[in-house]
C-alpha atoms as a PDB file:
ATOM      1  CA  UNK A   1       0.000   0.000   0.000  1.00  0.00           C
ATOM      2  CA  UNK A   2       1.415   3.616  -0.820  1.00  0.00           C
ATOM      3  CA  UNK A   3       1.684   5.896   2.019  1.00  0.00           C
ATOM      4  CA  UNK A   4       0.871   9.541   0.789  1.00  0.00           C
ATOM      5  CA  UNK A   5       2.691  11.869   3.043  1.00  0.00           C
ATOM      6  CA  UNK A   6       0.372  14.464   4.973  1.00  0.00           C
ATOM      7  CA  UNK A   7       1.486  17.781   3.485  1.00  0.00           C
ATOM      8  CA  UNK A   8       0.152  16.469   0.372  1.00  0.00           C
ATOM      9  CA  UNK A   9      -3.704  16.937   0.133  1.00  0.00           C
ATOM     10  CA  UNK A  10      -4.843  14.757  -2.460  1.00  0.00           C
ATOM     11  CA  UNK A  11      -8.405  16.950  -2.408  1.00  0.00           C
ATOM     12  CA  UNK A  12      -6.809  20.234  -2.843  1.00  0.00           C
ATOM     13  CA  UNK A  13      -4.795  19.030  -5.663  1.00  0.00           C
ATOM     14  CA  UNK A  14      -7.671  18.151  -7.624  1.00  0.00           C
ATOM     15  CA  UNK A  15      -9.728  21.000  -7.013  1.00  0.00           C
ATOM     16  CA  UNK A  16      -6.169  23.253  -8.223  1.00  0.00           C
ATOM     17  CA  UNK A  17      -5.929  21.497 -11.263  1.00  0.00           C
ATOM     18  CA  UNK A  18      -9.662  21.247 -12.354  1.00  0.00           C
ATOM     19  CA  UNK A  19      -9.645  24.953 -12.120  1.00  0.00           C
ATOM     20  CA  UNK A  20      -6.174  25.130 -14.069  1.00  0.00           C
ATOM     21  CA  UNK A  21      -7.744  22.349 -16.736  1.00  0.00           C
ATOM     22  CA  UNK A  22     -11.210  23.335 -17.152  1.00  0.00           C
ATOM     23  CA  UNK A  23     -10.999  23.122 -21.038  1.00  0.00           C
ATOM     24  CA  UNK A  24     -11.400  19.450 -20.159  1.00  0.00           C
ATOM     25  CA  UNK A  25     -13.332  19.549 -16.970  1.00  0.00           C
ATOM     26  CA  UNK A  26     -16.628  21.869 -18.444  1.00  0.00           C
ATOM     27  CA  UNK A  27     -15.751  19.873 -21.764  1.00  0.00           C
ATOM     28  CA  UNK A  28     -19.867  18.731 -22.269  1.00  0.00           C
ATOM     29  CA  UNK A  29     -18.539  16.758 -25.649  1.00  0.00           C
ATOM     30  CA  UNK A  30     -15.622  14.942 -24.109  1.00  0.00           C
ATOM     31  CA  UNK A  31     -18.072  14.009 -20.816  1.00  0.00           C
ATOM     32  CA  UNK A  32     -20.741  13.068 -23.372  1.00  0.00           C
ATOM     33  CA  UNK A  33     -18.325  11.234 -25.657  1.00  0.00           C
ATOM     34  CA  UNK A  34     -16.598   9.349 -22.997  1.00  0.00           C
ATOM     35  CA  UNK A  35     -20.060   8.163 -20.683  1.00  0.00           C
ATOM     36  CA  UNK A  36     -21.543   6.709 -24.288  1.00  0.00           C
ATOM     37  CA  UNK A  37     -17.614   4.555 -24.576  1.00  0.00           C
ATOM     38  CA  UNK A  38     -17.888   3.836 -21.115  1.00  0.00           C
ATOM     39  CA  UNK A  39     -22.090   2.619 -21.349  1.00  0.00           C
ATOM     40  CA  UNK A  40     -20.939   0.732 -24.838  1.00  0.00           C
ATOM     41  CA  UNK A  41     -18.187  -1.099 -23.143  1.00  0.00           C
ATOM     42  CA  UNK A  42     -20.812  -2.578 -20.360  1.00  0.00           C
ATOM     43  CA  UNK A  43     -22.406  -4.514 -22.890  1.00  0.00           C
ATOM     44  CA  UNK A  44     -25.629  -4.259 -21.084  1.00  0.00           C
ATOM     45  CA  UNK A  45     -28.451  -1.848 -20.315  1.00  0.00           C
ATOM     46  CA  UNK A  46     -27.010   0.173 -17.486  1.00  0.00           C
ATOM     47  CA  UNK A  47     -29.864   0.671 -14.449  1.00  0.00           C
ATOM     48  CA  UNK A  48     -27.432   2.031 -11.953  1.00  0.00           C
ATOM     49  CA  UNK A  49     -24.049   2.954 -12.006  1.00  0.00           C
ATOM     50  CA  UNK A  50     -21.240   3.947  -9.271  1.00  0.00           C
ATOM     51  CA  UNK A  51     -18.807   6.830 -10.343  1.00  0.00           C
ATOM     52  CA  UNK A  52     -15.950   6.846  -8.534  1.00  0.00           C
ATOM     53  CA  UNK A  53     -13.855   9.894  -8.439  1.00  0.00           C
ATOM     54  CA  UNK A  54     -16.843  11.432  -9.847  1.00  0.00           C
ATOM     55  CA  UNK A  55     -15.639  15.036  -9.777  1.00  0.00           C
ATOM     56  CA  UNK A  56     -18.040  18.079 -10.700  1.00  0.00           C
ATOM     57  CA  UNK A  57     -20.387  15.292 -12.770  1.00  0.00           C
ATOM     58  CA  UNK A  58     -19.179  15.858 -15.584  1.00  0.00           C
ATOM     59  CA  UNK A  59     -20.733  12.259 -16.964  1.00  0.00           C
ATOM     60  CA  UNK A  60     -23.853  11.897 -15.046  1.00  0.00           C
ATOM     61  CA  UNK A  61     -25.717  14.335 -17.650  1.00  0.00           C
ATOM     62  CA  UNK A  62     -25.216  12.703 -20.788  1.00  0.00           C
ATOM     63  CA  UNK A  63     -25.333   8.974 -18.114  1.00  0.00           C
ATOM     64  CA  UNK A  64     -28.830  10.172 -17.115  1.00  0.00           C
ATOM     65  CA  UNK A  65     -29.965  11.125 -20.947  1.00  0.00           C
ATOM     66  CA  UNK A  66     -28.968   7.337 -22.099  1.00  0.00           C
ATOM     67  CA  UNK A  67     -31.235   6.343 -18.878  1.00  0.00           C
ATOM     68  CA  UNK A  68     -28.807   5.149 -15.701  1.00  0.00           C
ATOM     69  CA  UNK A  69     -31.980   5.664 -13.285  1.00  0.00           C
ATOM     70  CA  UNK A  70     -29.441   5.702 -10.570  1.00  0.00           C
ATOM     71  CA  UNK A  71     -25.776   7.479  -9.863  1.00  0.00           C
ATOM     72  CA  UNK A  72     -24.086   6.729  -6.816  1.00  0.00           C
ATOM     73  CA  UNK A  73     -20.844   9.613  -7.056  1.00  0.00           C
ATOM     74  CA  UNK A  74     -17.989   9.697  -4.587  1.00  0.00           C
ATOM     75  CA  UNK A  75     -14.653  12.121  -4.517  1.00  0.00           C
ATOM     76  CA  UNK A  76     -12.734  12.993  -1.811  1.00  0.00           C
ATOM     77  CA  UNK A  77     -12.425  16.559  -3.339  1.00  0.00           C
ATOM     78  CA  UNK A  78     -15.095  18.519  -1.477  1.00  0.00           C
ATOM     79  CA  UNK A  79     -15.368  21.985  -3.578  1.00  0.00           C
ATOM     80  CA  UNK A  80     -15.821  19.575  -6.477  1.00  0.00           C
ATOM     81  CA  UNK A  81     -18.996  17.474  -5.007  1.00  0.00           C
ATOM     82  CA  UNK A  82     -20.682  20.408  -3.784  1.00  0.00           C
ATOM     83  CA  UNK A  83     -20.853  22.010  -7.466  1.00  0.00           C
ATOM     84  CA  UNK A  84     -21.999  18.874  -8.266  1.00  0.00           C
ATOM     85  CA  UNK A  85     -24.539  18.559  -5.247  1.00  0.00           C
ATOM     86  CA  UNK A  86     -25.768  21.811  -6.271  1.00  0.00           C
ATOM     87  CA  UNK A  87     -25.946  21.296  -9.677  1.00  0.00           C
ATOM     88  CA  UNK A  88     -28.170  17.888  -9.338  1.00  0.00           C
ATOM     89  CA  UNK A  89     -30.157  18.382  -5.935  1.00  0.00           C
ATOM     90  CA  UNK A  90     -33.634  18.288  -7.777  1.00  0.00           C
ATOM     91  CA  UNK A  91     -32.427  15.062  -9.415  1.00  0.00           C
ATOM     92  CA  UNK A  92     -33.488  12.178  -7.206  1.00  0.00           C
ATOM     93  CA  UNK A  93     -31.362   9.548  -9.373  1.00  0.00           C
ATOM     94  CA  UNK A  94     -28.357  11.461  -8.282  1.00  0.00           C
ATOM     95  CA  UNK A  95     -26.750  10.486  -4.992  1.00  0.00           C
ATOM     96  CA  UNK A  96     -23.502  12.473  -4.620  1.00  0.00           C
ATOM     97  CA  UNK A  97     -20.977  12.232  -1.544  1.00  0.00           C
ATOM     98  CA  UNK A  98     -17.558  13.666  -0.181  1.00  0.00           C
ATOM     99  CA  UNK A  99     -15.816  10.608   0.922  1.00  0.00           C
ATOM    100  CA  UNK A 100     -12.168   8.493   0.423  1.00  0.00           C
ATOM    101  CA  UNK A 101     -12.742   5.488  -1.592  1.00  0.00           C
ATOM    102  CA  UNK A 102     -10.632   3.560   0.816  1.00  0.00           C
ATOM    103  CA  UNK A 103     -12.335   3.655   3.017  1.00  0.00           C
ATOM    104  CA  UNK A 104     -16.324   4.516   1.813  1.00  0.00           C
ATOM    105  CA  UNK A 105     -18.141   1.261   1.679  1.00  0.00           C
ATOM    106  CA  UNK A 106     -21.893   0.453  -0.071  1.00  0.00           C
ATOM    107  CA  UNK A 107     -24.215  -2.534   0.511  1.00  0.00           C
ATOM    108  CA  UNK A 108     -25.626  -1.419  -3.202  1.00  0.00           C
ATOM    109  CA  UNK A 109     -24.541  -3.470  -6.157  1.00  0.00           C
ATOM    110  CA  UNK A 110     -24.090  -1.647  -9.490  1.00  0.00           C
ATOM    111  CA  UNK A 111     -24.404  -2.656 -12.679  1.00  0.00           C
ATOM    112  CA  UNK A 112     -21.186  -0.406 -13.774  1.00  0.00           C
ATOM    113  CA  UNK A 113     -18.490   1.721 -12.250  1.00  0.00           C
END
């Protein structure tokens, strides 16, 4: 197992360099682009999926349009999720928290991560 030392914040980091990259990050044609691959290479209808790392949403949009009736989204980057809590809380298929995927645990099954 790596050890990460403390002064580095993992979270931070990724809320720095969405902000420096957010050609990529408010891309809607990438996200759109790369939910379809990822929904093609399931093989199967997708009913619920689990988005780890799941960022601002970027995916769950165009995920949601090709009918995943339910996201389950974790980061550990706080300013991140809550854009992205904000962003879906009218959406009851969307089920976003700020947690380390270490350690967050789920008695859910999915039918794609």
């Amino acid at each position: 197992m790596v050890t990460i030392p403390s002064q580095f914040d993992i979270a931070e980091h990724y809320a720095v360099m969405a902000e420096l990259d957010r050609s990529v990050h408010e891309d809607t044609a990438l996200a759109s682009q790369e939910a379809d691959l990822a929904l093609s290479l399931a093989g199967q209808d997708v009913q619920s999926g689990f988005l780890p790392c799941c960022g601002a949403g970027r995916h769950i949009p165009r995920l949601l349009e090709r009918g995943v009736e339910e996201i389950i989204g974790v980061d550990l980057c706080l300013p991140l999720v809550i854009a992205a809590q904000e962003r879906f809380a009218a959406d009851p298929r969307v089920n976003l928290a700020v947690s380390d995927l270490c350690t967050w645990r789920s008695q859910k099954t999915f039918d794609a991560v």
